[in-house]
C-alpha atoms as a PDB file:
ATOM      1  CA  UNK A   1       0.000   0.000   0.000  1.00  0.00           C
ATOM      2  CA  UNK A   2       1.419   3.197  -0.740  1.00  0.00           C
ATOM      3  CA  UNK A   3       1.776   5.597   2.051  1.00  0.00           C
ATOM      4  CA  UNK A   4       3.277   8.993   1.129  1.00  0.00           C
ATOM      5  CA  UNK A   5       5.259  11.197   3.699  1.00  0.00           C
ATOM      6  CA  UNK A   6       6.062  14.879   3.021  1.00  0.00           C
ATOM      7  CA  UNK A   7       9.714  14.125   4.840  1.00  0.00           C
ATOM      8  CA  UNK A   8      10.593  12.287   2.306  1.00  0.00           C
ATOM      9  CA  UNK A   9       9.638  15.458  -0.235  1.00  0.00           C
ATOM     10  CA  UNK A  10       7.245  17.676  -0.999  1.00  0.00           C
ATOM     11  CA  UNK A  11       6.400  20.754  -3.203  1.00  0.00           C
ATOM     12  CA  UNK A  12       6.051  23.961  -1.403  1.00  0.00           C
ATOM     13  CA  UNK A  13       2.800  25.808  -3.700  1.00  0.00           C
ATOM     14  CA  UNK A  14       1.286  28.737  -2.664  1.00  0.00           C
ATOM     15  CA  UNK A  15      -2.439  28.449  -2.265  1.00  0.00           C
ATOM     16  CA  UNK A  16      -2.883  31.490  -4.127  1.00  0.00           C
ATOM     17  CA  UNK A  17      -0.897  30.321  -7.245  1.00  0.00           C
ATOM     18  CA  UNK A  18      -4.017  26.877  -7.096  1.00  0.00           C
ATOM     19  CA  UNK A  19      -6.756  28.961  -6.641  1.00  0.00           C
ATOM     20  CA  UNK A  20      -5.543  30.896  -9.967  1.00  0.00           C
ATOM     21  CA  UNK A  21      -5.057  27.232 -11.706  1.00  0.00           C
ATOM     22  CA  UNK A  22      -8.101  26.163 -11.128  1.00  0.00           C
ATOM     23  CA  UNK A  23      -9.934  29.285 -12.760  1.00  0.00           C
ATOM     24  CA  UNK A  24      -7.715  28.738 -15.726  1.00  0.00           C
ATOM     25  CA  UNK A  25      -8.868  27.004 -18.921  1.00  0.00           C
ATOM     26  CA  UNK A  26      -6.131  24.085 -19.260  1.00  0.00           C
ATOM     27  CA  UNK A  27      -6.047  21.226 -20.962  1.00  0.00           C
ATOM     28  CA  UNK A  28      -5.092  17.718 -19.358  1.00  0.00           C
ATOM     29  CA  UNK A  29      -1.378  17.758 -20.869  1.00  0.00           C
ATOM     30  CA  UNK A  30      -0.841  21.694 -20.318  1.00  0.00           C
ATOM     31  CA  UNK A  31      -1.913  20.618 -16.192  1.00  0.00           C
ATOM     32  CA  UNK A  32       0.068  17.851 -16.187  1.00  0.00           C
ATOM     33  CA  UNK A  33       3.260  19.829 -17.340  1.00  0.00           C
ATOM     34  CA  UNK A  34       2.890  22.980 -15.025  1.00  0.00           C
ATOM     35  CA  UNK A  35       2.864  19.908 -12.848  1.00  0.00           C
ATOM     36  CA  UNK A  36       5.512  18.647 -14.185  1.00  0.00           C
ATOM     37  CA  UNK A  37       7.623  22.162 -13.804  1.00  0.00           C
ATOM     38  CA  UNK A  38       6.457  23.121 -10.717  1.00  0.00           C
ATOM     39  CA  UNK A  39       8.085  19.205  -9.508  1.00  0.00           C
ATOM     40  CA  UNK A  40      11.328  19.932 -10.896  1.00  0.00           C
ATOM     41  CA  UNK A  41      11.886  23.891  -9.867  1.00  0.00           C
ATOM     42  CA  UNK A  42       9.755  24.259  -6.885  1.00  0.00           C
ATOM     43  CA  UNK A  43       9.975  20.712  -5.635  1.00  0.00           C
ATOM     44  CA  UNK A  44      14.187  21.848  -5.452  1.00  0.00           C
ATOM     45  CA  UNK A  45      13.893  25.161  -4.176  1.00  0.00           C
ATOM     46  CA  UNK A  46      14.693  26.604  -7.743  1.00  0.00           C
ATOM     47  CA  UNK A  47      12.451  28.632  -9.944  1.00  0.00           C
ATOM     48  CA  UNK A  48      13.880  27.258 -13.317  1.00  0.00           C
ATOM     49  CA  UNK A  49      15.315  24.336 -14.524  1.00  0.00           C
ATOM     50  CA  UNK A  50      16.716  22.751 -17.793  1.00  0.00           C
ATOM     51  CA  UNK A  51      13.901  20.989 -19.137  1.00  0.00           C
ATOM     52  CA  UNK A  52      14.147  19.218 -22.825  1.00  0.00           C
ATOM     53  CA  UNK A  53      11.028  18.264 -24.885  1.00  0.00           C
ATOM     54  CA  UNK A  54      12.213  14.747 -24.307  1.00  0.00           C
ATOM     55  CA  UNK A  55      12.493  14.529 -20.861  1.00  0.00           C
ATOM     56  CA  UNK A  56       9.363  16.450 -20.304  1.00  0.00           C
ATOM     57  CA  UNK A  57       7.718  13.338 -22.781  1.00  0.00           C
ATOM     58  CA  UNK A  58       9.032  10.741 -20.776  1.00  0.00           C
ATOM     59  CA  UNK A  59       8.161  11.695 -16.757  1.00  0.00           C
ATOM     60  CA  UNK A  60       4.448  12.591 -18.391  1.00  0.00           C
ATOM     61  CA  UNK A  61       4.393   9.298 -20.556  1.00  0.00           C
ATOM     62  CA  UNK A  62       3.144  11.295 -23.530  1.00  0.00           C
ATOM     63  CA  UNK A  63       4.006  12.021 -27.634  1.00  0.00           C
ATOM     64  CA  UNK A  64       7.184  14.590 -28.013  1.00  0.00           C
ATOM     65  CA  UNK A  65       5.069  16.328 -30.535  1.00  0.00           C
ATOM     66  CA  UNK A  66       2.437  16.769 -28.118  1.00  0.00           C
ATOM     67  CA  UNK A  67       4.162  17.978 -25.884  1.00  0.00           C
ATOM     68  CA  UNK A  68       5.843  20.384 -27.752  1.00  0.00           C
ATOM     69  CA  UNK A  69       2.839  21.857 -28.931  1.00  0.00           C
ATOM     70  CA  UNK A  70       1.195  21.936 -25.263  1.00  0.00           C
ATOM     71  CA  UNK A  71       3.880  23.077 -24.029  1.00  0.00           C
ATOM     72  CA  UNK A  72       4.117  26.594 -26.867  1.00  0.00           C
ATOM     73  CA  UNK A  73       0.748  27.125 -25.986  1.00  0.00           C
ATOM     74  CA  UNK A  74       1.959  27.965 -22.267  1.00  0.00           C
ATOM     75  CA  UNK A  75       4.586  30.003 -23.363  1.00  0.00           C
ATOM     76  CA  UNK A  76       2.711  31.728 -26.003  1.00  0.00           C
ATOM     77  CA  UNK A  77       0.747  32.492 -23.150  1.00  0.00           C
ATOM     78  CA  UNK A  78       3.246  33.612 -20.342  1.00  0.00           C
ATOM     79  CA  UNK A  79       2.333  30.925 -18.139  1.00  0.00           C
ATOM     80  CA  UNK A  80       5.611  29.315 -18.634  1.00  0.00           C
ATOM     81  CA  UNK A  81       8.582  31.429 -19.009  1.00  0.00           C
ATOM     82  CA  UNK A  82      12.010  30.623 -20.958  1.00  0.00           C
ATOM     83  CA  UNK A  83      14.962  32.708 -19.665  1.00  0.00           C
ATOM     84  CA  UNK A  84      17.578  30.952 -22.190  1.00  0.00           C
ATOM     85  CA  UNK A  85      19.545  27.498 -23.057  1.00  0.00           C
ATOM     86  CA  UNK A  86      20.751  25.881 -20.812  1.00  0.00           C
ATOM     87  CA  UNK A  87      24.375  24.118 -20.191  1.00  0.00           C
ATOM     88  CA  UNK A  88      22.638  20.753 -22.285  1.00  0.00           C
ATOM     89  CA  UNK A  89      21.247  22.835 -25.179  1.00  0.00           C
ATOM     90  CA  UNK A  90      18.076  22.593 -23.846  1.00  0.00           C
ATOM     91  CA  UNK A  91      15.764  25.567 -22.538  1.00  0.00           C
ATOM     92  CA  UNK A  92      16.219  26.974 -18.542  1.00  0.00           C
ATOM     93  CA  UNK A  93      12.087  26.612 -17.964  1.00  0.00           C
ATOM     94  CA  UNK A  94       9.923  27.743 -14.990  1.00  0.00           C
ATOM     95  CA  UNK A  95       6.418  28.839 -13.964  1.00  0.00           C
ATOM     96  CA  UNK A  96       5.304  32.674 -14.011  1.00  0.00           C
ATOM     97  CA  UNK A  97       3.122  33.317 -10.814  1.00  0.00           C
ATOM     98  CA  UNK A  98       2.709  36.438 -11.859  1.00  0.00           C
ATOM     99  CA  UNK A  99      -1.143  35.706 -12.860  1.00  0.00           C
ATOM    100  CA  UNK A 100      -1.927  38.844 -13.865  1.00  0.00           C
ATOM    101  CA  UNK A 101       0.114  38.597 -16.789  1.00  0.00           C
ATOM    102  CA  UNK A 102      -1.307  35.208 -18.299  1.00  0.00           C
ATOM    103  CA  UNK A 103      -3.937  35.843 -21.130  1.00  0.00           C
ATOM    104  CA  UNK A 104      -6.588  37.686 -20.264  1.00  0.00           C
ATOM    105  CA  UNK A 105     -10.536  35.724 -20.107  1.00  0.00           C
ATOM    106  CA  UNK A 106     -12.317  36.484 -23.644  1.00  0.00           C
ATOM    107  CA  UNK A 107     -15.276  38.487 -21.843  1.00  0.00           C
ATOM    108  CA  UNK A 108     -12.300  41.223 -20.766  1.00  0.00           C
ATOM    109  CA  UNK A 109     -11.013  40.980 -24.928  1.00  0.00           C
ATOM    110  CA  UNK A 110     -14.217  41.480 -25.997  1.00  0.00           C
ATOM    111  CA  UNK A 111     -14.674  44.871 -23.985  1.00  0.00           C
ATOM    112  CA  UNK A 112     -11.755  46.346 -25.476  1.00  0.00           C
ATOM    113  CA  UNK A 113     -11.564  48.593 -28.666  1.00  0.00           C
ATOM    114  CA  UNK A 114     -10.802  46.413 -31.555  1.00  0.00           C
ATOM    115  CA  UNK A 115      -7.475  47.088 -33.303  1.00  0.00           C
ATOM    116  CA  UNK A 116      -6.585  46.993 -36.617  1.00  0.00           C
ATOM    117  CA  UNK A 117      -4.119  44.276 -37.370  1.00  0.00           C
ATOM    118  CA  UNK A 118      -1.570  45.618 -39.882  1.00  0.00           C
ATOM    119  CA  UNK A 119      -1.133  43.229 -42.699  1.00  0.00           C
ATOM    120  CA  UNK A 120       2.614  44.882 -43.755  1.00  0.00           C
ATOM    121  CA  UNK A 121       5.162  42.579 -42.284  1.00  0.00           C
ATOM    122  CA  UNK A 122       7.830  43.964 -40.145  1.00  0.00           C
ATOM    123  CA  UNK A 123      10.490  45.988 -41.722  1.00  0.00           C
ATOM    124  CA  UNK A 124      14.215  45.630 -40.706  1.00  0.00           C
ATOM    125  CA  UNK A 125      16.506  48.219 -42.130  1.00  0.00           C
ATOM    126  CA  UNK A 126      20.558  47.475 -42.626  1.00  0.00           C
ATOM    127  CA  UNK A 127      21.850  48.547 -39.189  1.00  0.00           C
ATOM    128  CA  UNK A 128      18.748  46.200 -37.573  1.00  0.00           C
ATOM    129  CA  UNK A 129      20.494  43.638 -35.279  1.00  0.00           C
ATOM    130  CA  UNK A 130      18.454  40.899 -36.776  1.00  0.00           C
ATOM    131  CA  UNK A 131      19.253  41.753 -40.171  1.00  0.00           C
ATOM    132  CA  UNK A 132      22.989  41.652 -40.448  1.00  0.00           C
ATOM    133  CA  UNK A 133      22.669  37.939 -38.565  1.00  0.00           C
ATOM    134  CA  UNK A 134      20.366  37.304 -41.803  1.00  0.00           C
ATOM    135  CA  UNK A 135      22.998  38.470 -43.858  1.00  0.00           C
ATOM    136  CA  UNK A 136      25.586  36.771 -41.888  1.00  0.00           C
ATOM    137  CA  UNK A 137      23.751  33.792 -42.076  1.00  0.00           C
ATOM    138  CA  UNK A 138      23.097  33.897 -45.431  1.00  0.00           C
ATOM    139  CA  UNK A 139      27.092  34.507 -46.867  1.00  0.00           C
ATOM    140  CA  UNK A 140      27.552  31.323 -44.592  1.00  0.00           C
ATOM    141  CA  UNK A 141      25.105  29.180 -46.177  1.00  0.00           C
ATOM    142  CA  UNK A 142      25.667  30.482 -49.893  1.00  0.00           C
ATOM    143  CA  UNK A 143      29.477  29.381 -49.808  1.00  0.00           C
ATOM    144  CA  UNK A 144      27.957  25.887 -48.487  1.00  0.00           C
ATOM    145  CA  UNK A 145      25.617  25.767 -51.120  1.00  0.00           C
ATOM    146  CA  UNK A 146      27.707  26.631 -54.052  1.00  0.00           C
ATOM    147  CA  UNK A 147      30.251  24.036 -52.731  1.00  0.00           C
ATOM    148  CA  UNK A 148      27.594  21.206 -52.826  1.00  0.00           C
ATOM    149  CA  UNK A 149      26.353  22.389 -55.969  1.00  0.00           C
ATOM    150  CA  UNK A 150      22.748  23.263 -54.662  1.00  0.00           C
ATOM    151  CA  UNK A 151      22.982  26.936 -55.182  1.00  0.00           C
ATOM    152  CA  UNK A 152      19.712  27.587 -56.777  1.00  0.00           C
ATOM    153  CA  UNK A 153      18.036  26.550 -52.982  1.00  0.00           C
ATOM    154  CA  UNK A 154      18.892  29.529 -51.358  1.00  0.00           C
ATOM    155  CA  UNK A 155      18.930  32.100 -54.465  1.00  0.00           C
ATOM    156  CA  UNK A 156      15.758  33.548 -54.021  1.00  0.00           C
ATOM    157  CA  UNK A 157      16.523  33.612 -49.878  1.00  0.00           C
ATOM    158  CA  UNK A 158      14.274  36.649 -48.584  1.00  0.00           C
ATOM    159  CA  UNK A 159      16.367  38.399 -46.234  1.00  0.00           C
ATOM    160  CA  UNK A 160      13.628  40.178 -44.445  1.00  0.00           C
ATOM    161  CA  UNK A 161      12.211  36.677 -43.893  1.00  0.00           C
ATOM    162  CA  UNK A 162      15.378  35.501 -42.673  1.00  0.00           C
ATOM    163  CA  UNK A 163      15.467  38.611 -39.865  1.00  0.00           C
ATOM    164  CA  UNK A 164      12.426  37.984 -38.622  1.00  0.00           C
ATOM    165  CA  UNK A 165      12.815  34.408 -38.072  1.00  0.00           C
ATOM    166  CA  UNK A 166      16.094  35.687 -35.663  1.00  0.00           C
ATOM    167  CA  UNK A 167      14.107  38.155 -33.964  1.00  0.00           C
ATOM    168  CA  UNK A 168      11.719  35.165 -33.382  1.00  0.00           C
ATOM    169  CA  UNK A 169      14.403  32.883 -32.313  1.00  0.00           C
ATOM    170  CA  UNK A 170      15.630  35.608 -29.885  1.00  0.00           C
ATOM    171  CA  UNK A 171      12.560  37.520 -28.490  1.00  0.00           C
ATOM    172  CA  UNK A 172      10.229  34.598 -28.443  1.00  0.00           C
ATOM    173  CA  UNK A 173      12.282  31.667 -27.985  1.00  0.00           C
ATOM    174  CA  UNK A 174      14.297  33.210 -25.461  1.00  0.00           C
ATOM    175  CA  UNK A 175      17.668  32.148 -27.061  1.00  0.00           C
ATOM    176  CA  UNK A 176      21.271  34.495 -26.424  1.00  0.00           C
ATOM    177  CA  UNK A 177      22.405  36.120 -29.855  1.00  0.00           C
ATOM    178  CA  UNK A 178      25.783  34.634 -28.979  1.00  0.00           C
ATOM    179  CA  UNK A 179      24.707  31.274 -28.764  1.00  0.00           C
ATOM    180  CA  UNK A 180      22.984  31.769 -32.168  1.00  0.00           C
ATOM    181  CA  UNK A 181      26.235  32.981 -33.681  1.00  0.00           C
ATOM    182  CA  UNK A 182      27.852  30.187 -32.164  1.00  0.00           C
ATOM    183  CA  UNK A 183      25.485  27.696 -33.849  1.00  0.00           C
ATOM    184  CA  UNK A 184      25.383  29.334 -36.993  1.00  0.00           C
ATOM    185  CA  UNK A 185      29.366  28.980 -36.957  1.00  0.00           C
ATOM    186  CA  UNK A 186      29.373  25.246 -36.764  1.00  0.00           C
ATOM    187  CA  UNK A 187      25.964  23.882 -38.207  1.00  0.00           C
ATOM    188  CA  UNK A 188      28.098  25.716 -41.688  1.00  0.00           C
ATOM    189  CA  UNK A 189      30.794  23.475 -40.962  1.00  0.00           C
ATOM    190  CA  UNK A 190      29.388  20.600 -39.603  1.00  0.00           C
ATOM    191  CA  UNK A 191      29.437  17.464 -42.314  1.00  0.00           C
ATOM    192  CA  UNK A 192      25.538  16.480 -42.080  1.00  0.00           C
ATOM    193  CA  UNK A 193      24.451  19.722 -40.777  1.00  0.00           C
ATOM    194  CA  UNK A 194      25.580  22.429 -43.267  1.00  0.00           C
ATOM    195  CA  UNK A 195      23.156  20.693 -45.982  1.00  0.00           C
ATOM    196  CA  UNK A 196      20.591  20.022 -44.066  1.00  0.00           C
ATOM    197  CA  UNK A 197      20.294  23.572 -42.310  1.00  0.00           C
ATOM    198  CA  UNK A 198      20.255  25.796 -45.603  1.00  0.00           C
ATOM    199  CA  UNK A 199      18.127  28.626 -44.459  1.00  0.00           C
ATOM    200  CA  UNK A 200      16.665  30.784 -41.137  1.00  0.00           C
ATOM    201  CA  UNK A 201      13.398  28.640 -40.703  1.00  0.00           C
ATOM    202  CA  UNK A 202      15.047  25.890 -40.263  1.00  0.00           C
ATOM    203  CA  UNK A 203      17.656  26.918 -38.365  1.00  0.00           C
ATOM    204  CA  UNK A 204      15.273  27.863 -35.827  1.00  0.00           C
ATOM    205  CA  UNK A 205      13.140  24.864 -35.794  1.00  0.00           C
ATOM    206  CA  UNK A 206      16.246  22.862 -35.137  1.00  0.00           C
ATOM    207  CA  UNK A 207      17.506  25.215 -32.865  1.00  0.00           C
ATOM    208  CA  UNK A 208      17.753  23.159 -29.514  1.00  0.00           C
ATOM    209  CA  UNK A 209      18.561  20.052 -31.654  1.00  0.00           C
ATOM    210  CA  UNK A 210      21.384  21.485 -32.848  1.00  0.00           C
ATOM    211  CA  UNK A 211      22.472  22.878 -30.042  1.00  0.00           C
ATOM    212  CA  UNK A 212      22.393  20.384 -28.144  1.00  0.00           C
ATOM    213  CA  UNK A 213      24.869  18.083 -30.841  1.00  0.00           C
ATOM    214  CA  UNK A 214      27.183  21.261 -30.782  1.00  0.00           C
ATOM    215  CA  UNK A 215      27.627  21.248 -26.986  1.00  0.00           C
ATOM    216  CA  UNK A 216      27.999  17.464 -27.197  1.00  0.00           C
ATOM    217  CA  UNK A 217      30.372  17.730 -29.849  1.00  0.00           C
ATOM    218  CA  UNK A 218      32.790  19.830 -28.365  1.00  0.00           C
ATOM    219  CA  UNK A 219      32.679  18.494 -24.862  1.00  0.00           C
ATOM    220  CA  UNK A 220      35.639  16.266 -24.428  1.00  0.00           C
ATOM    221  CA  UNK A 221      35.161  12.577 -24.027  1.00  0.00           C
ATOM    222  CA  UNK A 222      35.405  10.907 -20.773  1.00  0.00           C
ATOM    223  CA  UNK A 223      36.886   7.436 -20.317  1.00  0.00           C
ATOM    224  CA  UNK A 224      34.135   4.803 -19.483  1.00  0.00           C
ATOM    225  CA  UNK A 225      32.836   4.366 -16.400  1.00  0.00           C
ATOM    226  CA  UNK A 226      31.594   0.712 -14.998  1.00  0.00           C
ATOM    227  CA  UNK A 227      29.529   1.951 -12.500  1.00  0.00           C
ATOM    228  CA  UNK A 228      27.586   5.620 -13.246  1.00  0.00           C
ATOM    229  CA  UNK A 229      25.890   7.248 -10.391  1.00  0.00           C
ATOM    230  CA  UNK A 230      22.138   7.416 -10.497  1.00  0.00           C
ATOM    231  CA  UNK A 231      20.685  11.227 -10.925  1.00  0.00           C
ATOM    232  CA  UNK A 232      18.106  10.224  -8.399  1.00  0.00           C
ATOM    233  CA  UNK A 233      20.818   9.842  -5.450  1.00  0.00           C
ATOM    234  CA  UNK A 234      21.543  13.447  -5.727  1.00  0.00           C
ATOM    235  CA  UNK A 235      18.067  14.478  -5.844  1.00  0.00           C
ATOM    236  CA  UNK A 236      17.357  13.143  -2.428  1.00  0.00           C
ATOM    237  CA  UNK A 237      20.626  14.420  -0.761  1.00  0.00           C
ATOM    238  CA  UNK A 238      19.493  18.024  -2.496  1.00  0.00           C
ATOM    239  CA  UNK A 239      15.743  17.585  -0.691  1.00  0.00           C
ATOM    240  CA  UNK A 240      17.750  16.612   2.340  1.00  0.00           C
ATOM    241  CA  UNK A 241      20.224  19.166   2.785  1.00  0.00           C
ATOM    242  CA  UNK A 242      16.979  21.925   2.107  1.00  0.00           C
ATOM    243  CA  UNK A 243      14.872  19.977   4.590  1.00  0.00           C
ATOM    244  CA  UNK A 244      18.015  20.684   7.238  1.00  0.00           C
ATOM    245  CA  UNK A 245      18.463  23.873   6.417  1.00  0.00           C
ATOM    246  CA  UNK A 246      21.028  24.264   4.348  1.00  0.00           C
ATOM    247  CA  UNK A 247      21.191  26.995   1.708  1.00  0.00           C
ATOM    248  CA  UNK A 248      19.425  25.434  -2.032  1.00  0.00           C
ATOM    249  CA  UNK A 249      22.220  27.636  -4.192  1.00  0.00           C
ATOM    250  CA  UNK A 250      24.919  26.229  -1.401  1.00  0.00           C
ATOM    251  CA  UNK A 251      24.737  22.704  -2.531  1.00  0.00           C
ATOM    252  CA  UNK A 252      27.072  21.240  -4.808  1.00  0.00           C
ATOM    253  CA  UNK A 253      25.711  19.033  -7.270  1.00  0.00           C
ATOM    254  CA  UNK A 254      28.880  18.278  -9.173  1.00  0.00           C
ATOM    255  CA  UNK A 255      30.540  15.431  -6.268  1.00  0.00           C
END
């Protein structure tokens, strides 16, 4: 029979933060992974955490696709925040309890003066940020292109296009300009990659993929191990040090 015990762990939630939850419209996967990220930053005394599509897939026992769409839907709106990558390539997650800036209910939409949506798309102009890492981008994959012969994929490359997709990649998906750089550096001169990856779009909906294989790639190798430590032990020693007091940011996760 199973017989729970918060000293062996629990999740510190403020009741305010589940009375809000409860008046939001959720699905069953988008509950399950605020669940999910609440477990793995509040259950360690952490607001945000690492969190890759396919370890979120796994602890809920659900489709990676799914999950990545559930899971765009709570950023899209603000319920989840993404501060950057993290040191596996994969995004530094947490929850916004800040309420009051989740999407507002429909009735309050409704109320409001309808606005024009403009139909021009947005205009970046030589000195834009975004559009000299289009052009960047661009004279990197051109001299890949022409090398492989394939030339005539990227000729009519809109560079406009190509700067919004890096404003997307940095405003929305919450990634550092240097790490783009850095990816954009090597996916040019990686051997599968620099075909595969011939223009903005797909740069950015490969983004974490790719990142991750970069970081992976140029960590160096470690001589094999018989034994490797389970992740798990140092979870409970974490939960234990917090539950004696000891300082969350104080504890050293590396030994």
């Amino acid at each position: 029979m199973a017989n729970p015990k918060l000293k062996n762990g629990h999740t510190r939630i403020a009741n305010e933060i589940l009375e809000q939850i409860i008046k939001t419209n959720l699905n069953g996967t988008q509950f399950r992974l605020l669940i999910a990220i609440w477990r793995y930053t509040y259950g360690f005394s952490r607001k945000h955490h690492e969190m890759s599509l396919n370890f979120l897939a796994r602890i809920l026992n659900a489709n990676r696709s799914q999950i990545d769409r559930e899971l765009t839907a709570l950023i899209d709106r603000n319920i989840v925040v993404v501060i950057g990558i993290g040191s596996k390539g994969a995004r530094l997650m947490g929850f916004n309890k800040d309420y009051n800036e989740w999407d507002k209910p429909k009735e309050n939409v409704q109320q409001e003066e309808p606005k024009k949506k403009s139909t021009k798309p947005k205009k970046y102009d030589e000195d834009n940020t975004y559009y000299k890492m289009a052009v960047y981008f661009h004279e990197k994959i051109t001299a890949v292109a022409e090398e492989a012969g394939v030339s005539h994929l990227i000729k009519k490359a809109n560079l406009q296009k190509y700067a919004d997709e890096f404003r997307k990649l940095i405003e929305l998906d919450g990634v550092d300009k240097y790490l783009v750089k850095e990816v954009m550096d090597w996916v040019t001169q990686d051997s599968f990659w620099k075909t595969n990856i011939l223009s903005a779009k797909k740069l950015r909906d490969k983004f974490t993929e790719l990142a991750i294989k970069m970081k992976a790639q140029k960590q160096p190798k470690t001589p094999f191990k018989n034994q490797q430590p389970d992740p798990r032990d140092k979870e409970i020693e974490f939960q234990k040090w917090v539950e004696d007091g000891g300082d969350p940011d104080a504890f050293n996760w590396r030994t």
